[in-house]
PDB file of N, CA and C in Angstrom:
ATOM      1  N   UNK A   1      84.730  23.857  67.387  1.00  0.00           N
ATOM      2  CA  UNK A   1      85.572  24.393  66.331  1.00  0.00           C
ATOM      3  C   UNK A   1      86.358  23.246  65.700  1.00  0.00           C
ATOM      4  N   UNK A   2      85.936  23.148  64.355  1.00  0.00           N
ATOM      5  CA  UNK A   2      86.982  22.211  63.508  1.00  0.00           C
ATOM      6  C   UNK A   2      88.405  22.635  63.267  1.00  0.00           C
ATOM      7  N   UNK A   3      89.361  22.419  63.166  1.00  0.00           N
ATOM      8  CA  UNK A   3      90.672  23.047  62.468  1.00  0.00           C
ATOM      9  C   UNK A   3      91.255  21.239  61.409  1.00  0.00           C
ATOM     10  N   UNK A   4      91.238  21.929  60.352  1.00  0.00           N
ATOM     11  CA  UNK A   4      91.791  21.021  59.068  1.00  0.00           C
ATOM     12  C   UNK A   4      92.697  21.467  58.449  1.00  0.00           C
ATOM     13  N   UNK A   5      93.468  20.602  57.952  1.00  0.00           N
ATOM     14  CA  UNK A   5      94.436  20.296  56.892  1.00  0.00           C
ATOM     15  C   UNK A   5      94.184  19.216  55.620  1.00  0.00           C
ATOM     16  N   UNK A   6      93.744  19.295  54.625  1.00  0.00           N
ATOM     17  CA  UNK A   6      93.108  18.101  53.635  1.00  0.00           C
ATOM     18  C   UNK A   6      93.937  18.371  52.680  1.00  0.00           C
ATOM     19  N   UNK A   7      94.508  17.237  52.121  1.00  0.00           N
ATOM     20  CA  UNK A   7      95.276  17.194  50.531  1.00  0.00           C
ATOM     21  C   UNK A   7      94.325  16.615  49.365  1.00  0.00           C
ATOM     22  N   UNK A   8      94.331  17.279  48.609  1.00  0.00           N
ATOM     23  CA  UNK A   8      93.937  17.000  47.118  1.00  0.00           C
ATOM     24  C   UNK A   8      94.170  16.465  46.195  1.00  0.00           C
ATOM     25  N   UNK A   9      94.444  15.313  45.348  1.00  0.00           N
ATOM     26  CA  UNK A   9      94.857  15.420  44.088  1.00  0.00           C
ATOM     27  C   UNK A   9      93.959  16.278  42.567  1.00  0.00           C
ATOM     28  N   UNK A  10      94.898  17.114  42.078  1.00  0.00           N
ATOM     29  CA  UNK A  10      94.372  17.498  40.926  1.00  0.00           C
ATOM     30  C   UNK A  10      94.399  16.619  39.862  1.00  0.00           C
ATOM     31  N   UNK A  11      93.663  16.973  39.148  1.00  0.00           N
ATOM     32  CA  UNK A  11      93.326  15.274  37.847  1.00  0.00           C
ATOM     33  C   UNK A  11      94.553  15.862  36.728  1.00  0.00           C
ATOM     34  N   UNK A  12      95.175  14.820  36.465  1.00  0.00           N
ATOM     35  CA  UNK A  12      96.541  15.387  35.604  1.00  0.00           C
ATOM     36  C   UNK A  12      95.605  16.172  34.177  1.00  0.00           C
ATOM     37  N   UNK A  13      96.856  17.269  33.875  1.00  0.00           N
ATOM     38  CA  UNK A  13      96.286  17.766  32.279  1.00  0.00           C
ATOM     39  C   UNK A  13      95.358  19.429  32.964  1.00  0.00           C
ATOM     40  N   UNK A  14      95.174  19.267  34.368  1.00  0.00           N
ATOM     41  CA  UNK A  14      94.371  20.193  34.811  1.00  0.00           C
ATOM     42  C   UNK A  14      94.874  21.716  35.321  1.00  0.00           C
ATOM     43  N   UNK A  15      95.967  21.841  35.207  1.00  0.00           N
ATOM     44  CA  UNK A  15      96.923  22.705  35.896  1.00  0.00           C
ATOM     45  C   UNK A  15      96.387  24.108  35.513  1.00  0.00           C
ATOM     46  N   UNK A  16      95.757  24.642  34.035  1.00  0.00           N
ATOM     47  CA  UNK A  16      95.593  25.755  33.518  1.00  0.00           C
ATOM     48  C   UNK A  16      94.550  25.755  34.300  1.00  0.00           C
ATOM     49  N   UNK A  17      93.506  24.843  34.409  1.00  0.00           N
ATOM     50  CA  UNK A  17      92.158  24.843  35.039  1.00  0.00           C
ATOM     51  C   UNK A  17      92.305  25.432  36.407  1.00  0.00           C
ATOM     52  N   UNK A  18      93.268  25.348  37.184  1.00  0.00           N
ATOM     53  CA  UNK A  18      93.540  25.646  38.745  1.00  0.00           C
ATOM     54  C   UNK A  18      93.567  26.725  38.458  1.00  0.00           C
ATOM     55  N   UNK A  19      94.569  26.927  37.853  1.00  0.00           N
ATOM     56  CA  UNK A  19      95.046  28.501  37.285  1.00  0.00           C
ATOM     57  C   UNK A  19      93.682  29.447  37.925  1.00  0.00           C
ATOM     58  N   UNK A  20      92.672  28.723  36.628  1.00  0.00           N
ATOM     59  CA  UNK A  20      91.973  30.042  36.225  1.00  0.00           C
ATOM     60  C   UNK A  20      90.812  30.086  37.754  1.00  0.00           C
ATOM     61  N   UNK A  21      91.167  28.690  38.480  1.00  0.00           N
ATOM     62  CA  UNK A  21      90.053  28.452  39.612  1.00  0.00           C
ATOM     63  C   UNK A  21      90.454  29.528  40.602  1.00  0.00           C
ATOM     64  N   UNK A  22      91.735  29.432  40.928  1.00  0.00           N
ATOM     65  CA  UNK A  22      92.255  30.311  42.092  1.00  0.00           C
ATOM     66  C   UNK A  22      92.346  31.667  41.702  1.00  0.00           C
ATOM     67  N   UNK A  23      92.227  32.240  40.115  1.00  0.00           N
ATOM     68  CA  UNK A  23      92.232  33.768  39.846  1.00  0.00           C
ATOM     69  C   UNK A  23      90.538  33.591  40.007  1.00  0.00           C
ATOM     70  N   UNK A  24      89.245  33.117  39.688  1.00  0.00           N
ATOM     71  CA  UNK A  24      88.616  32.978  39.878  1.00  0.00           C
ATOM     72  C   UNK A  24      87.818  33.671  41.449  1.00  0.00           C
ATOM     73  N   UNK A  25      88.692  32.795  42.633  1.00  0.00           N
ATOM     74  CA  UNK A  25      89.082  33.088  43.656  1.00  0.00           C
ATOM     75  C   UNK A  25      88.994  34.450  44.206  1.00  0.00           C
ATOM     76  N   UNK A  26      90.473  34.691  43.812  1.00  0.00           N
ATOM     77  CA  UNK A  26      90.660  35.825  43.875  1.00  0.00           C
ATOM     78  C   UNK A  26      90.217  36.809  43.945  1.00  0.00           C
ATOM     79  N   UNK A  27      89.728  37.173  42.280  1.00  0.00           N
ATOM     80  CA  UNK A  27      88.949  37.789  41.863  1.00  0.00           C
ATOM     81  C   UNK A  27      87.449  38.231  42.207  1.00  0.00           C
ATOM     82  N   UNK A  28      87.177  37.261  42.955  1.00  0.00           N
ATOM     83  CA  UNK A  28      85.741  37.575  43.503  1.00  0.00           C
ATOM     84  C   UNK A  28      85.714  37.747  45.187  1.00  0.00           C
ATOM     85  N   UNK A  29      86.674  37.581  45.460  1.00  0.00           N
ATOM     86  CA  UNK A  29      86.727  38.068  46.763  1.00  0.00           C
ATOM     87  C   UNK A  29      85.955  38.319  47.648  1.00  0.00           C
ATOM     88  N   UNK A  30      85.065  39.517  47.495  1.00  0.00           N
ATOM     89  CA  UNK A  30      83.951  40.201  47.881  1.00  0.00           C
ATOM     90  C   UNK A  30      83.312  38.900  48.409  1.00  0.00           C
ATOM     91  N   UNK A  31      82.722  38.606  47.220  1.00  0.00           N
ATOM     92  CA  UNK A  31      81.545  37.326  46.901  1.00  0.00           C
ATOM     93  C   UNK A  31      81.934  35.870  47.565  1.00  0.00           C
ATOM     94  N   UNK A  32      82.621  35.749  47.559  1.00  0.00           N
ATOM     95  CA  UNK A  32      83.281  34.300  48.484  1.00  0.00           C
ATOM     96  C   UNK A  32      83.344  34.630  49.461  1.00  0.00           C
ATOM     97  N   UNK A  33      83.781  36.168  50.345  1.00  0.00           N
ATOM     98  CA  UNK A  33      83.670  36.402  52.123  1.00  0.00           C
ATOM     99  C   UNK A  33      82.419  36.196  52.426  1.00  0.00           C
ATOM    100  N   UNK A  34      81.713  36.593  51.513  1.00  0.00           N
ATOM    101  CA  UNK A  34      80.147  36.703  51.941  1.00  0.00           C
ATOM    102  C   UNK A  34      79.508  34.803  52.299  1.00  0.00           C
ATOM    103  N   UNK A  35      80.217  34.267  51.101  1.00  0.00           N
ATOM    104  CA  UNK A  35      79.585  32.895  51.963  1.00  0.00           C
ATOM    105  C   UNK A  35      80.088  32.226  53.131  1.00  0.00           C
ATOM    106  N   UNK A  36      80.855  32.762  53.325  1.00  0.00           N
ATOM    107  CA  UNK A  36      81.861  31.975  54.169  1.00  0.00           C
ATOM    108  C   UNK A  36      80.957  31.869  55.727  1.00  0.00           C
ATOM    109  N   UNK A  37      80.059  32.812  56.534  1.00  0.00           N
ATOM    110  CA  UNK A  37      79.632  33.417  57.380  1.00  0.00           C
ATOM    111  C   UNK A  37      78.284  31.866  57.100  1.00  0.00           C
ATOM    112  N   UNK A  38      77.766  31.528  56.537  1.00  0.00           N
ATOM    113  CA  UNK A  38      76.830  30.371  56.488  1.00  0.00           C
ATOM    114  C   UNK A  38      77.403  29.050  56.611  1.00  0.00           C
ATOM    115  N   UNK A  39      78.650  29.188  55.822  1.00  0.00           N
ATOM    116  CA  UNK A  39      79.454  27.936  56.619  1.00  0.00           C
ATOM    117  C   UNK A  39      80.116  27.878  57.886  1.00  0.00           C
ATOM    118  N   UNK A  40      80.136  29.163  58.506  1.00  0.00           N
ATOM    119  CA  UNK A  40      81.196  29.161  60.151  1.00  0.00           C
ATOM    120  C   UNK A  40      81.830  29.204  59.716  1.00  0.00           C
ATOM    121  N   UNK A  41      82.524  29.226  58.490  1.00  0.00           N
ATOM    122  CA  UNK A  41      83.749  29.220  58.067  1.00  0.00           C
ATOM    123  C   UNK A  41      84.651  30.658  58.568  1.00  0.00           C
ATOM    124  N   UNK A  42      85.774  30.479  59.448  1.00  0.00           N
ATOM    125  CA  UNK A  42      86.295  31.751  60.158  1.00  0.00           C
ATOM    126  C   UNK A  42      87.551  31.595  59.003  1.00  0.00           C
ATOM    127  N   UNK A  43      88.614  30.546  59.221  1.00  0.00           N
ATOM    128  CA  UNK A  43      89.716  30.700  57.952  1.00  0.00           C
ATOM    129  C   UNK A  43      89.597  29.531  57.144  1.00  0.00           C
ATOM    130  N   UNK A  44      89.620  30.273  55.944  1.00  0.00           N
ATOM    131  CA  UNK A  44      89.564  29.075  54.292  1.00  0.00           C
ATOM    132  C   UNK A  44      90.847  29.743  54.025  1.00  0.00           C
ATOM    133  N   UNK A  45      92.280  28.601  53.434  1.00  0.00           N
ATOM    134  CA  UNK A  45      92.814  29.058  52.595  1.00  0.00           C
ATOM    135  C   UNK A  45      93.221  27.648  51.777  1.00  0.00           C
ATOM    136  N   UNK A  46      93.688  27.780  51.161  1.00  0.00           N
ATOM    137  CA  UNK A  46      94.424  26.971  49.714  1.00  0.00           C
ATOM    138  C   UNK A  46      95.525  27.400  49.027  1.00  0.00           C
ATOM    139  N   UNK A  47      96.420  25.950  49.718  1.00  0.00           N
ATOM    140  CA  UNK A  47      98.077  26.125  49.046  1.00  0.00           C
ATOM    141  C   UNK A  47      98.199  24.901  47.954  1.00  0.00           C
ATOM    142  N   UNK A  48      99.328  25.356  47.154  1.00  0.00           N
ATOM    143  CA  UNK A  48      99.384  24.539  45.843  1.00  0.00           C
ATOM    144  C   UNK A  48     100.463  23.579  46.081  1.00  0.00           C
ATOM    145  N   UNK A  49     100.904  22.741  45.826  1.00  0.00           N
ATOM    146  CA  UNK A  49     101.983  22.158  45.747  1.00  0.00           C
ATOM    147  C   UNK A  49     102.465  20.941  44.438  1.00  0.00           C
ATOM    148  N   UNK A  50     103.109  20.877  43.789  1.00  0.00           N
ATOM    149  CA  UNK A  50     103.842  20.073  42.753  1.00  0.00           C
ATOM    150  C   UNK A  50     104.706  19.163  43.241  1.00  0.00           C
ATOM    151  N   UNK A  51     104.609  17.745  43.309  1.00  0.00           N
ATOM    152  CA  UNK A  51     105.429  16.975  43.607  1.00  0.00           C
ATOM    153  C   UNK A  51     105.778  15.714  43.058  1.00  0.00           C
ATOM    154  N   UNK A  52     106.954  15.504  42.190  1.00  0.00           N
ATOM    155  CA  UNK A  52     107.125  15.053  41.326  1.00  0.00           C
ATOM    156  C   UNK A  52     106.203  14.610  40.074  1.00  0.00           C
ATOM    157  N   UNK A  53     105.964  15.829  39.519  1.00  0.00           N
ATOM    158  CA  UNK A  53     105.101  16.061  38.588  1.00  0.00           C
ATOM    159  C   UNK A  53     103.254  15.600  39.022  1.00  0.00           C
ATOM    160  N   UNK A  54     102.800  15.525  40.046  1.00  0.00           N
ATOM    161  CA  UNK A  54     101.936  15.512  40.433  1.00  0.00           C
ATOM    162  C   UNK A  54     101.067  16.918  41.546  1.00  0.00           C
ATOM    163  N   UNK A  55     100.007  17.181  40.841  1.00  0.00           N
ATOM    164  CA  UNK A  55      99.717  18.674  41.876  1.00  0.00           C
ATOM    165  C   UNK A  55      98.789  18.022  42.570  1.00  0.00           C
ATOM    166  N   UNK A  56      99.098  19.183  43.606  1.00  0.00           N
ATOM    167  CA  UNK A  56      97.854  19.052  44.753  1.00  0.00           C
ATOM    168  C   UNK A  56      97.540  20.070  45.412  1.00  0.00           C
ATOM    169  N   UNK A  57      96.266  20.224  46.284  1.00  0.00           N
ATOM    170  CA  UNK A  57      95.910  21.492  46.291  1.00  0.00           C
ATOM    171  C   UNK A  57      95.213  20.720  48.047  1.00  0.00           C
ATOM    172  N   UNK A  58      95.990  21.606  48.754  1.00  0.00           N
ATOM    173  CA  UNK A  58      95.604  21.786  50.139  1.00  0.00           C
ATOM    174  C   UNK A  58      94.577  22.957  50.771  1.00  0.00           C
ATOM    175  N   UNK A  59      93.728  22.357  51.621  1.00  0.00           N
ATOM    176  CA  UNK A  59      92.739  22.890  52.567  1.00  0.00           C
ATOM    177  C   UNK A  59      92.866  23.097  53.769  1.00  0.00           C
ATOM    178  N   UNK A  60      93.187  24.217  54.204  1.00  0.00           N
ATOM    179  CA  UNK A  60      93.358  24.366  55.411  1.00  0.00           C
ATOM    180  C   UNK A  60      91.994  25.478  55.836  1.00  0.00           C
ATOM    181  N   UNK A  61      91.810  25.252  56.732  1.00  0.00           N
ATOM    182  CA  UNK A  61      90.186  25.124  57.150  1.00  0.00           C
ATOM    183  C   UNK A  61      90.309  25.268  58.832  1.00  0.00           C
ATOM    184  N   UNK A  62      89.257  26.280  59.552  1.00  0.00           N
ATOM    185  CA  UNK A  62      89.069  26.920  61.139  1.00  0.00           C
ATOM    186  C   UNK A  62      87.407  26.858  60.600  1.00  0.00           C
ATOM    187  N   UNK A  63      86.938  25.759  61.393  1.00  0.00           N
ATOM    188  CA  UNK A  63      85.059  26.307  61.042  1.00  0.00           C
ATOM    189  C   UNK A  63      84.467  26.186  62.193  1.00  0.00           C
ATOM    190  N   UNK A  64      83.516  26.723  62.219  1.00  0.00           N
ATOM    191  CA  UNK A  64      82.668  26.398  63.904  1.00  0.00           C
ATOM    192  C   UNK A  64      82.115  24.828  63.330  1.00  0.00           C
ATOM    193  N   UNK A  65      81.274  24.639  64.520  1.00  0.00           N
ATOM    194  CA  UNK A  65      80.221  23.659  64.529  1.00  0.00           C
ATOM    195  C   UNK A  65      79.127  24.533  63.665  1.00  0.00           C
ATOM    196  N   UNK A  66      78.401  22.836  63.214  1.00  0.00           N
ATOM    197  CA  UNK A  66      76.942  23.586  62.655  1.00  0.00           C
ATOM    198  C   UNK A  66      76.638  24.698  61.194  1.00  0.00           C
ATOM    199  N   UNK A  67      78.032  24.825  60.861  1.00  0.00           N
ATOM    200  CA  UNK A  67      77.849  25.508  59.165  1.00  0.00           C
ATOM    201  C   UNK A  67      77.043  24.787  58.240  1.00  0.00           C
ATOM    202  N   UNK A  68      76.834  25.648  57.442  1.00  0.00           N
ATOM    203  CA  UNK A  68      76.554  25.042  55.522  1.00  0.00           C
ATOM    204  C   UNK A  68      77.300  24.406  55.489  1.00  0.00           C
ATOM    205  N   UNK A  69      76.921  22.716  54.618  1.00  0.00           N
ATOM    206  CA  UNK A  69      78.151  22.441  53.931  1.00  0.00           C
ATOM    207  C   UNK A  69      78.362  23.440  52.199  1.00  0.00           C
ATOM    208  N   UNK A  70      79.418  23.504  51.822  1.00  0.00           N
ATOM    209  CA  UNK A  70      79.579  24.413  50.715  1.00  0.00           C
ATOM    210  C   UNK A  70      78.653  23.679  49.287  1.00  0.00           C
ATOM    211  N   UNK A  71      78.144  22.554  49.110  1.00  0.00           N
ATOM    212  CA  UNK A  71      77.367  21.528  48.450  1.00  0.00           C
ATOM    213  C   UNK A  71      75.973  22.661  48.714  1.00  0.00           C
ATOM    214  N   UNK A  72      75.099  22.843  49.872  1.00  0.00           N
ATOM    215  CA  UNK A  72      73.758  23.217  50.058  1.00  0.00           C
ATOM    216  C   UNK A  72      73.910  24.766  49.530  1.00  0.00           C
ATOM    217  N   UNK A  73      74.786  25.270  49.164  1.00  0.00           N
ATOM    218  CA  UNK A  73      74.572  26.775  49.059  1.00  0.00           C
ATOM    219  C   UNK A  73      73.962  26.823  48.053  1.00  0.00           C
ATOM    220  N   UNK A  74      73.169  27.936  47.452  1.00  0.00           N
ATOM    221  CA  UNK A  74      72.276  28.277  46.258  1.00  0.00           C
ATOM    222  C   UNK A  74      73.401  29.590  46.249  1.00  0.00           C
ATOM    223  N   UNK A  75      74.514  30.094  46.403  1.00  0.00           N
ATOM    224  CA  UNK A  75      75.016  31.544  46.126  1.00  0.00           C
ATOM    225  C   UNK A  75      75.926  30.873  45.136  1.00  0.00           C
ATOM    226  N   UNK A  76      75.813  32.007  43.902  1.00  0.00           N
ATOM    227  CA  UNK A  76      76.777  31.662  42.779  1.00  0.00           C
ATOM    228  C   UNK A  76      77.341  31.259  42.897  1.00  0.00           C
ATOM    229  N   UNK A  77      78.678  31.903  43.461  1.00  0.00           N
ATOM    230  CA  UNK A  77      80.109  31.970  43.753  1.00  0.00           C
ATOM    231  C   UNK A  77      80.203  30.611  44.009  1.00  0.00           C
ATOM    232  N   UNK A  78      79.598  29.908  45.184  1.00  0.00           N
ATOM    233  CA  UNK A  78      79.715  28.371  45.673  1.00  0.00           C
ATOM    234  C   UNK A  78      79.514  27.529  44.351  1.00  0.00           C
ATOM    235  N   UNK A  79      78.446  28.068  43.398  1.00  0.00           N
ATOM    236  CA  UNK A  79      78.149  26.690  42.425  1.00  0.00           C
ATOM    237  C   UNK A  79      79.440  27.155  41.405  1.00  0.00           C
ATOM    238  N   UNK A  80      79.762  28.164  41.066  1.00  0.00           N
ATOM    239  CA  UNK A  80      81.072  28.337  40.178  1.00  0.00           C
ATOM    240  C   UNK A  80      82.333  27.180  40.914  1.00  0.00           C
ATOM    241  N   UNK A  81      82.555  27.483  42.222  1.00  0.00           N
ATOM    242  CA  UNK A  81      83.900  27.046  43.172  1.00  0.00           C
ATOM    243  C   UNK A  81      83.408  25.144  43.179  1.00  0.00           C
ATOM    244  N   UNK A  82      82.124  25.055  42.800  1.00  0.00           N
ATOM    245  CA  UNK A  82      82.204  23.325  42.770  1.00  0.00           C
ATOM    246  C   UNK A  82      81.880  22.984  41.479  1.00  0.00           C
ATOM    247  N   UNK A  83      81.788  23.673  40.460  1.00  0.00           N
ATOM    248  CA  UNK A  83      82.181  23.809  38.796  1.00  0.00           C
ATOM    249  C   UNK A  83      83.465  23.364  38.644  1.00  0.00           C
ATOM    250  N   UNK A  84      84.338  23.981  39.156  1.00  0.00           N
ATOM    251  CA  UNK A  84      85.609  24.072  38.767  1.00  0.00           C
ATOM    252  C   UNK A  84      86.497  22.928  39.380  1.00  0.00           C
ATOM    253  N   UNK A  85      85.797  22.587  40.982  1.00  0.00           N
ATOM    254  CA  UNK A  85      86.228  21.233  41.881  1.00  0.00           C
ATOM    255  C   UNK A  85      86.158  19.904  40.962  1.00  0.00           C
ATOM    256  N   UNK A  86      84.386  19.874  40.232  1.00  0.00           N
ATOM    257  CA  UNK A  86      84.219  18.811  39.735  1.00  0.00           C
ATOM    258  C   UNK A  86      85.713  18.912  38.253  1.00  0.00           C
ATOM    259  N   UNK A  87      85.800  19.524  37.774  1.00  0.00           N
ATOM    260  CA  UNK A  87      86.590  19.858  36.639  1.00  0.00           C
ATOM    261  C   UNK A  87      88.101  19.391  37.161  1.00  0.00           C
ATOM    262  N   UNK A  88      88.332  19.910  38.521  1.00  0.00           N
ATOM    263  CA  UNK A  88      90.263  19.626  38.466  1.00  0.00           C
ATOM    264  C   UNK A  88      90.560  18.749  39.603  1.00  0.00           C
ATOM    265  N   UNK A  89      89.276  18.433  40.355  1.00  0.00           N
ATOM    266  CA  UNK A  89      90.078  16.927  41.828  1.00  0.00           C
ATOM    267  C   UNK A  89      89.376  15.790  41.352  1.00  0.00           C
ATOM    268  N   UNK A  90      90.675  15.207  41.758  1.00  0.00           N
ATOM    269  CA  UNK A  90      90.633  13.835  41.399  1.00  0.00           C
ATOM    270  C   UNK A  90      89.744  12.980  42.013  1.00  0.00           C
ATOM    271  N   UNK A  91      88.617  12.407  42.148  1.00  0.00           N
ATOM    272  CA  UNK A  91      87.543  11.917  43.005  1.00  0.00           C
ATOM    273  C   UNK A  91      88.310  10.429  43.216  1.00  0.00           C
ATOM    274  N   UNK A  92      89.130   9.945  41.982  1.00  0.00           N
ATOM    275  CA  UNK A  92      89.564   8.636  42.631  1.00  0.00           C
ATOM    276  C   UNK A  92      90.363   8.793  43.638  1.00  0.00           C
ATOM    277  N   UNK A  93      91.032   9.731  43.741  1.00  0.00           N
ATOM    278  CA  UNK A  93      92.044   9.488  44.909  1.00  0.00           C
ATOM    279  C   UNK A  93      92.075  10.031  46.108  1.00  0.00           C
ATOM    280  N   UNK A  94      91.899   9.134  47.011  1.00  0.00           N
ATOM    281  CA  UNK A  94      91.145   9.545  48.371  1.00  0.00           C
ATOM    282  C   UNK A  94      92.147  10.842  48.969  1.00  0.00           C
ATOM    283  N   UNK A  95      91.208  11.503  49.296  1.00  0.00           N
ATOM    284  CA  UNK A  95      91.560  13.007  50.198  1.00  0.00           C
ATOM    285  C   UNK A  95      92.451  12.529  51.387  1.00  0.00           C
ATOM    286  N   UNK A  96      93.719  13.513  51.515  1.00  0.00           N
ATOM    287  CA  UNK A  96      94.333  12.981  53.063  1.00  0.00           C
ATOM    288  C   UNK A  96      94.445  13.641  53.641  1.00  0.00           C
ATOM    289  N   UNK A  97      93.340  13.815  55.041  1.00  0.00           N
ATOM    290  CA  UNK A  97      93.494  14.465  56.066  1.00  0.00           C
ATOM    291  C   UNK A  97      94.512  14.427  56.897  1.00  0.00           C
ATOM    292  N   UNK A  98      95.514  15.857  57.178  1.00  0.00           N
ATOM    293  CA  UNK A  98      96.632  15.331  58.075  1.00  0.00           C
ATOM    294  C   UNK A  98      96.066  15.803  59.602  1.00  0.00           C
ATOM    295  N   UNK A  99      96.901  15.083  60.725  1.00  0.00           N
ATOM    296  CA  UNK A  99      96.347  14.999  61.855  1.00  0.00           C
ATOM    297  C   UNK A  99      96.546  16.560  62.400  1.00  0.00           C
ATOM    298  N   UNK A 100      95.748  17.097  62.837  1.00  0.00           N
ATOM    299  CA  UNK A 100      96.222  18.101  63.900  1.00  0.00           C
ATOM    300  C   UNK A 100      96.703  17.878  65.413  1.00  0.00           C
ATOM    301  N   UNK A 101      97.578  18.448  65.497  1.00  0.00           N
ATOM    302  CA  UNK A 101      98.366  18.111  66.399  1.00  0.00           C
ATOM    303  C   UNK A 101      98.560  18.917  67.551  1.00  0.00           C
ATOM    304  N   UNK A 102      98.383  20.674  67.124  1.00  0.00           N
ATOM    305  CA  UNK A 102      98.436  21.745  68.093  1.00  0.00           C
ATOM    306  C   UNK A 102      97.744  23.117  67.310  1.00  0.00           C
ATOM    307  N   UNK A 103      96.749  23.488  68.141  1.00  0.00           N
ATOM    308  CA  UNK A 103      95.650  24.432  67.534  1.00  0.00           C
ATOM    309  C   UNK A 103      96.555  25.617  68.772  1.00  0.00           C
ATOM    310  N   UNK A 104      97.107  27.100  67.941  1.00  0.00           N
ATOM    311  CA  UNK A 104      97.183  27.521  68.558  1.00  0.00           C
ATOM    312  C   UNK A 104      96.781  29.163  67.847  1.00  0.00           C
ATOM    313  N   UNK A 105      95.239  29.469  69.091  1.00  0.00           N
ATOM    314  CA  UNK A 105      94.827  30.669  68.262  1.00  0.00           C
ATOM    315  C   UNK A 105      94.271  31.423  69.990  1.00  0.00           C
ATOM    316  N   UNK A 106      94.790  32.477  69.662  1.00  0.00           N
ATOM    317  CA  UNK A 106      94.304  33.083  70.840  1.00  0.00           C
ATOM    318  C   UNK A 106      93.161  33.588  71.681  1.00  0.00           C
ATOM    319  N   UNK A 107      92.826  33.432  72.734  1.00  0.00           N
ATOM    320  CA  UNK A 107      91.663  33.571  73.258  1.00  0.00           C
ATOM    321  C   UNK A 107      90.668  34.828  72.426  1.00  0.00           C
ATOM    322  N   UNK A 108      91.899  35.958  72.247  1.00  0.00           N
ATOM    323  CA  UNK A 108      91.188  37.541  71.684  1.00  0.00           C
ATOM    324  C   UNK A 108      90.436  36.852  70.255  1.00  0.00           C
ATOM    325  N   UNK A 109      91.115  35.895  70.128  1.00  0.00           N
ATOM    326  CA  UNK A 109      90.310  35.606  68.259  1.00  0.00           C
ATOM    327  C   UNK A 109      89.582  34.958  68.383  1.00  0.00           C
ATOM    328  N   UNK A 110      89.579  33.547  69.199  1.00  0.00           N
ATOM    329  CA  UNK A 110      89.007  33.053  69.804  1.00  0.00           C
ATOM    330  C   UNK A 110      87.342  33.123  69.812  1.00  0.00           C
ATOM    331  N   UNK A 111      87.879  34.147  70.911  1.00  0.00           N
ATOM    332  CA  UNK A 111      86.302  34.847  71.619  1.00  0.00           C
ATOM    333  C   UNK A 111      85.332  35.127  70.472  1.00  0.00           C
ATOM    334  N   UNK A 112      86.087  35.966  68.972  1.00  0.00           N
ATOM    335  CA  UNK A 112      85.684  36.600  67.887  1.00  0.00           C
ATOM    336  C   UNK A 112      84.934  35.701  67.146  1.00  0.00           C
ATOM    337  N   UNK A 113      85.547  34.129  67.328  1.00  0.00           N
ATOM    338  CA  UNK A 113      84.899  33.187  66.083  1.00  0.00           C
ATOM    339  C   UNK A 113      83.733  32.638  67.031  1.00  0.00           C
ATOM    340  N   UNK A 114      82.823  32.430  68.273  1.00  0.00           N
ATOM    341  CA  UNK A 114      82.007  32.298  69.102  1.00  0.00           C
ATOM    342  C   UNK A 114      80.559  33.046  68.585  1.00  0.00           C
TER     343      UNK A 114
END
């Protein structure tokens, strides 16, 4: 089991673009649970943050071993969600993984993501 934390930079000027990525999101709901099960992916979420006029968009991430990466999928939803990646992160600026430090998820859930 992986557990992540990754920071983003969004490419300045891009902010409406997030906007419409995360209603995007949202909005399809359905269709994004459904891939998630080819990546092991047990929790995906994404928080925003603004800091001194710079955004960024965090990954926090629970995956098994052995998933899809989200790149190999042929399901819409995935090629829309890396439409919109190529469109608002910043590729120059390196991703920062923060360290994990304490994974704490209980055996009952545990057992569930196995």
């Amino acid at each position: 089991m992986k557990v992540e934390l990754t920071r983003f930079k969004v490419k300045e000027g891009q902010s409406e673009v997030v906007d419409e990525w995360m209603d995007f999101l949202n909005n399809h709901m359905k269709d994004v649970l459904l891939t998630l099960e080819a990546e092991k992916m047990y929790v995906e979420t994404i928080f925003r943050e603004k800091v001194s006029g710079t955004e960024y968009l965090y990954w926090y991430s629970i995956q098994g071993d052995g998933g899809q990466a989200v790149e190999e999928s042929t399901h819409w939803i995935d090629k829309k969600h890396l439409e919109f990646w190529e469109k608002c992160i910043d590729s120059k600026e390196q991703p920062i993984d923060l360290d994990t430090e304490v994974v704490m998820i209980s055996d009952k859930v545990q057992d569930g993501m196995r």
